[in-house]
Protein backbone atom coordinates (compact mmCIF):
# COMPACT_ATOMS: atom_id res chain seq x y z
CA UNK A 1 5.32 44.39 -25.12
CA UNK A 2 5.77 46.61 -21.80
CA UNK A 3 5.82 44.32 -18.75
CA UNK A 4 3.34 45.33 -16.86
CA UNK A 5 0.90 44.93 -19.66
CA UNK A 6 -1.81 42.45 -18.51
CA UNK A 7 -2.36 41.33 -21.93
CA UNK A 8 1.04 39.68 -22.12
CA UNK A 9 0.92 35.99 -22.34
CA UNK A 10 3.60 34.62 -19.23
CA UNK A 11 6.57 32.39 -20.49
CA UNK A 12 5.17 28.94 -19.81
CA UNK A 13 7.16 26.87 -17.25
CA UNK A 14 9.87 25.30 -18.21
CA UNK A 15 9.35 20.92 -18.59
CA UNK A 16 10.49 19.09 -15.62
CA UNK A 17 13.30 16.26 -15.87
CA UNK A 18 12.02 13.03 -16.35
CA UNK A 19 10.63 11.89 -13.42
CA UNK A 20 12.67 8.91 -10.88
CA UNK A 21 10.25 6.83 -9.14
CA UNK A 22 10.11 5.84 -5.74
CA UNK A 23 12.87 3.13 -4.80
CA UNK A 24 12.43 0.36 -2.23
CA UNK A 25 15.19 -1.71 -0.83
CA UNK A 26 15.08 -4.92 -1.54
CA UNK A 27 17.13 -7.68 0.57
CA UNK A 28 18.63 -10.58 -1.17
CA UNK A 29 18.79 -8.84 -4.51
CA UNK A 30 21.23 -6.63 -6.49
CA UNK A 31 19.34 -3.23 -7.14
CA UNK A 32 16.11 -1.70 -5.14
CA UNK A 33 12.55 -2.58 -6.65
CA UNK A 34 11.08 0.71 -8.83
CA UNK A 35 7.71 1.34 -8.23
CA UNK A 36 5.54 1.97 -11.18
CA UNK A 37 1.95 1.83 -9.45
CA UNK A 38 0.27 0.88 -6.03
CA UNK A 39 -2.96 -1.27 -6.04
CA UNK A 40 -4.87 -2.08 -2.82
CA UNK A 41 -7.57 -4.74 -2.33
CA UNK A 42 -10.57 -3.65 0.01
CA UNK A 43 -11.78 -5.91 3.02
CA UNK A 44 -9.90 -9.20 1.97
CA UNK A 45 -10.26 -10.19 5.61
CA UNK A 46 -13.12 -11.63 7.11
CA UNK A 47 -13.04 -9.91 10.69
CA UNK A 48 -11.93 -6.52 8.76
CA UNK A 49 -15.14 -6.64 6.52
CA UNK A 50 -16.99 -7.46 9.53
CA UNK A 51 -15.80 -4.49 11.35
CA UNK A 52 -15.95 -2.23 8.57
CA UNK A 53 -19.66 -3.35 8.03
CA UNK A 54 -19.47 -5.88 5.25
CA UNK A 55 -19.43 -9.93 5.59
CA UNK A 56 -19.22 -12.78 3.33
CA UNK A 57 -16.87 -13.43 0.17
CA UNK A 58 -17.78 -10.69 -2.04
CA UNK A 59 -16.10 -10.29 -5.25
CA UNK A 60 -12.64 -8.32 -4.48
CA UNK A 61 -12.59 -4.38 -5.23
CA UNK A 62 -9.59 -2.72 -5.69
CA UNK A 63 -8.46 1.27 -5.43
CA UNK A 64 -5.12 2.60 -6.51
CA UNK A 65 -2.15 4.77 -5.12
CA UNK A 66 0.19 6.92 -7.53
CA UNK A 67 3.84 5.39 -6.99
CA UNK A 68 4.32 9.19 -5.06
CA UNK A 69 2.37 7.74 -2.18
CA UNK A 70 4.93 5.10 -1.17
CA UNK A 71 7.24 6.42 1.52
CA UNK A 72 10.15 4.48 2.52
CA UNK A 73 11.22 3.75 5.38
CA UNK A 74 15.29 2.64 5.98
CA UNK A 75 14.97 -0.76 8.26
CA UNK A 76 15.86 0.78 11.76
CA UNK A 77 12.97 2.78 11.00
CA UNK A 78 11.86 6.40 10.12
CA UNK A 79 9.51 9.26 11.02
CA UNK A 80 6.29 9.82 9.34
CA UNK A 81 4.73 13.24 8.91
CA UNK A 82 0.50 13.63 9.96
CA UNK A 83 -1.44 14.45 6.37
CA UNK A 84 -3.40 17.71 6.60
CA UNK A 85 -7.30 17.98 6.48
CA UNK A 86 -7.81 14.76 8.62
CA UNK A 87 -9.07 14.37 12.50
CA UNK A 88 -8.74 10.74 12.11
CA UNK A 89 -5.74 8.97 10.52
CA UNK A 90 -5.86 5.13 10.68
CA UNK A 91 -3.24 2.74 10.12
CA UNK A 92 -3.93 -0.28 8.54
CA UNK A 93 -1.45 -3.12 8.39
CA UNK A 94 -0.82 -5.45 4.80
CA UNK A 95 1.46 -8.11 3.21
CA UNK A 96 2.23 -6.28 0.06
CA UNK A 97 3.79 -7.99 -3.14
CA UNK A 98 5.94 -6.72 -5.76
CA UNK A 99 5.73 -7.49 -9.31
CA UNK A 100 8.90 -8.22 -11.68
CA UNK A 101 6.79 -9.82 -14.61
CA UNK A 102 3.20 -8.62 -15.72
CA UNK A 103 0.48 -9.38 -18.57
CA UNK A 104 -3.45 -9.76 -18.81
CA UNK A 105 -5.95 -12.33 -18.49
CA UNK A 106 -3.63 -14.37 -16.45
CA UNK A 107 -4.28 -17.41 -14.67
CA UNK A 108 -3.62 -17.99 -10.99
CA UNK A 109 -0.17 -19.82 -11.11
CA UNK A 110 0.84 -17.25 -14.00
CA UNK A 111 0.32 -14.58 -12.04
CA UNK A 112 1.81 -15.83 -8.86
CA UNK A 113 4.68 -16.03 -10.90
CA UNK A 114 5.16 -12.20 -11.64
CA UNK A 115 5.97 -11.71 -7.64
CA UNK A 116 9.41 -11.08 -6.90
CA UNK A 117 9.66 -9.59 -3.84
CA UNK A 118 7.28 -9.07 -0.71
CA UNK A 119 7.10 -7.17 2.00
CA UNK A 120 5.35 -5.11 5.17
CA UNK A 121 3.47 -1.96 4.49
CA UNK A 122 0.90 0.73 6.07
CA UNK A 123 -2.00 1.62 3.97
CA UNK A 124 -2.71 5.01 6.18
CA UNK A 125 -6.21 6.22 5.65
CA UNK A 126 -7.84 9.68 6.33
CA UNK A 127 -11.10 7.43 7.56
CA UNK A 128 -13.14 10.49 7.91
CA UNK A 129 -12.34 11.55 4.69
CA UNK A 130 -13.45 8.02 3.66
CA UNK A 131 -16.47 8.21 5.87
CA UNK A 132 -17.41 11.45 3.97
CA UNK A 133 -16.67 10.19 0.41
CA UNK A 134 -18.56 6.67 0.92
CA UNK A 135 -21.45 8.52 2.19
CA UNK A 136 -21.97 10.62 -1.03
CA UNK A 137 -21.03 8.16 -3.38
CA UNK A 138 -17.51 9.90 -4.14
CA UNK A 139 -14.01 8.72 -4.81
CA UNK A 140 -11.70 7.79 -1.96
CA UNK A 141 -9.03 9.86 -4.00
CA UNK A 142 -8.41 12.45 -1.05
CA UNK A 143 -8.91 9.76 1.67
CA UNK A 144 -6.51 6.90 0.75
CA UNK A 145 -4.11 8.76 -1.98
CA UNK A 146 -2.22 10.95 -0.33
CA UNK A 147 1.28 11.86 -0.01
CA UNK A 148 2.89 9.12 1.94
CA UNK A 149 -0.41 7.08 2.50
CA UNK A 150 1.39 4.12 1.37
CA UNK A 151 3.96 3.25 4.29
CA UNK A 152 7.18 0.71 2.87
CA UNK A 153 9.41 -0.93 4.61
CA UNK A 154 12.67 -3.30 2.95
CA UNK A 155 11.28 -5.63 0.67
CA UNK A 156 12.62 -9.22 0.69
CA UNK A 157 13.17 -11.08 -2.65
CA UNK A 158 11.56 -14.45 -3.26
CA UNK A 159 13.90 -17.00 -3.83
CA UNK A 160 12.93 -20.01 -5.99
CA UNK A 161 11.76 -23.50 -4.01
CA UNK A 162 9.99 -20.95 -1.55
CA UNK A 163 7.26 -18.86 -3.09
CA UNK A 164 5.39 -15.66 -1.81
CA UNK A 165 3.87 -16.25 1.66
CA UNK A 166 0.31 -17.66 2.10
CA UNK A 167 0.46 -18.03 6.04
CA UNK A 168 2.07 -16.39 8.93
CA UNK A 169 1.06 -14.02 11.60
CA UNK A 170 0.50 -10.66 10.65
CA UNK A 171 0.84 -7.84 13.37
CA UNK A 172 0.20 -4.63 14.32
CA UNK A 173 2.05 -2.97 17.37
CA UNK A 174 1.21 0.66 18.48
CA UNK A 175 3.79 2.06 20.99
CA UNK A 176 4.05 -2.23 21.97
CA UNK A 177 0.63 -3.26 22.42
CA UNK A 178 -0.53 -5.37 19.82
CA UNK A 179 -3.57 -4.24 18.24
CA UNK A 180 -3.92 -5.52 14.90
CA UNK A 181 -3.80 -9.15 14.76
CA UNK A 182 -3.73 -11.88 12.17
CA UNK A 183 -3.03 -14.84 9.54
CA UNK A 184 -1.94 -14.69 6.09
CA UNK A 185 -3.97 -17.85 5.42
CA UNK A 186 -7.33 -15.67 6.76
CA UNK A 187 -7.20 -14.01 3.37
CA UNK A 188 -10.63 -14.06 1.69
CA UNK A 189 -8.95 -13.66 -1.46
CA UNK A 190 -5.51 -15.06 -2.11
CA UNK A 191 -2.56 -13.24 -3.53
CA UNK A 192 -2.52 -15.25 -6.85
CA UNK A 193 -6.17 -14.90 -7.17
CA UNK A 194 -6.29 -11.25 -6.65
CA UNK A 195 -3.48 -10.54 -9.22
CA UNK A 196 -5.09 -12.82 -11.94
CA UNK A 197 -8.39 -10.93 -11.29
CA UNK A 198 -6.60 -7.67 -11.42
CA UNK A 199 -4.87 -8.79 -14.50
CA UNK A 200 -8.61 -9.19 -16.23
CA UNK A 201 -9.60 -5.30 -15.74
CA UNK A 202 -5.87 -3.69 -16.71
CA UNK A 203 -2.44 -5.30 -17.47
CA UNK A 204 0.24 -5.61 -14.46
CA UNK A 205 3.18 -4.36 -14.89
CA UNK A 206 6.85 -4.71 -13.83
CA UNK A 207 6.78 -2.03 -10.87
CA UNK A 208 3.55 -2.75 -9.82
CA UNK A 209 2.66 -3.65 -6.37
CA UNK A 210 -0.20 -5.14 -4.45
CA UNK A 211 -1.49 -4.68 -0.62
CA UNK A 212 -3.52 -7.60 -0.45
CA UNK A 213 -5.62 -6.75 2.49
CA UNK A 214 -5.40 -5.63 6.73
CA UNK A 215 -6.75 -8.22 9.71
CA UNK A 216 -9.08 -6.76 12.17
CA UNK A 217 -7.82 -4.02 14.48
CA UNK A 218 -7.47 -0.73 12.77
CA UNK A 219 -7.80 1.99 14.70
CA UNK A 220 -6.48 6.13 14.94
CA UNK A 221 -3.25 6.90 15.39
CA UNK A 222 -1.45 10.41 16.94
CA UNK A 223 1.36 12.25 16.69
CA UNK A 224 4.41 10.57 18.52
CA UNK A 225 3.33 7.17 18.29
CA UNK A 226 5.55 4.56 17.19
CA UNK A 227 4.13 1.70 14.77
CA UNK A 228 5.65 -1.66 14.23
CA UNK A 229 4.30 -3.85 11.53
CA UNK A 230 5.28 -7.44 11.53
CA UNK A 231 4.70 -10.60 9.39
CA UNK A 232 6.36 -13.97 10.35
CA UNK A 233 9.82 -14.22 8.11
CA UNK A 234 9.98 -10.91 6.59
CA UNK A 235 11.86 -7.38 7.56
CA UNK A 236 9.74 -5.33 10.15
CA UNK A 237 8.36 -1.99 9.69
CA UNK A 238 9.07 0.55 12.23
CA UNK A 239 7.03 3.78 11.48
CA UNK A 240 7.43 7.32 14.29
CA UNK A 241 4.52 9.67 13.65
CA UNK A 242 5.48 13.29 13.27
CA UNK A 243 2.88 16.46 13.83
């Protein structure tokens, strides 16, 4: 067929290598923590709902992020790049927990179990994006999956006799003033709860990992702030926002 016949069919592109996900650092074990999947529990803090426009205990709602939203960032800290088609990124502090076991239909205590690691992370939001989507009954695809939107920092491995954290301060510092500010224990919704609800609507899985929730506080960020999330015991995040 002549080449610049339009009627020839292209060479498909080649398939791509079998893909490597994300790796997080995990201290006090022997190899990083692979991410499979990133879940994300809405308003599981009282003040948050509040100032989000919600109150009360509702039943917890969950959204997802593809493992290629997690960025990871080394514990002195890293740079973080603005997402495009946003005029109002917000950062949103959260204990998140990572999952070495899995099943369904789990109870409380069986679930708790699957944790083996925990950590500090950033679920970054394009809130106008949100704004948008909630306001005409569409996905938050575009405004809370996006590349990077899910900010890591070293995970730390739970060691038996000690258990995943259920109190402690959680912070929020942008360029040192404290802005976000909470407890662990103010969780509406506890972290074995949430994954045994979870495991009732899909199966966890080794890889998985939860953000259980932000405290009050969230708020736009620019470019050449510096974040610093905190929660009582484990590493810090430090997070430099890039243009």
């Amino acid at each position: 067929m002549h080449p610049d016949d339009p009627t020839e069919v292209p060479v498909p592109a080649a398939v791509p290598p079998v893909h490597s996900p994300p790796m997080v650092p995990v201290l006090g074990a022997d190899r990083p923590f692979p991410v499979r999947r990133v879940l994300c529990i809405g308003r599981n803090y009282a003040a948050h709902a509040r100032e989000m426009g919600d109150d009360g205990r509702e039943p917890p709602f969950f959204f997802a992020k593809s493992a290629d939203a997690v960025a990871v960032m080394p514990a002195q800290g890293g740079t973080w790049a603005m997402p495009p088609r946003s005029a109002d990124v917000h950062h949103e502090v959260e204990h998140v927990v990572a999952l070495g076991a899995g099943g369904s239909d789990l109870s409380p205590a069986d679930a708790l179990a699957c944790v083996c690691a925990e950590g500090v992370g950033l679920d970054m939001t394009r809130r106008d994006v949100q704004a948008g989507a909630k306001a005409s009954g569409r996905p938050w695809t575009t405004a809370k999956d996006f590349d990077g939107s899910a900010i890591l920092g070293p995970l730390a491995a739970i060691h038996p006799g000690v258990g995943v954290r259920a109190s402690g301060p959680i912070t929020l510092s942008r360029d040192g003033v404290e802005v976000q500010s909470g407890d662990l224990s103010q969780r509406i919704w506890s972290v074995p709860e949430l994954l045994a609800e979870v495991s009732t609507w899909m199966a966890l899985r080794p890889g998985d990992l939860l953000f259980t929730g932000t405290p009050a506080g969230v708020g736009p960020v620019a470019p050449g702030q510096t974040l610093t999330g905190r929660i009582a015991g484990l590493p810090p995040l430090h997070v430099t926002l890039t243009a």
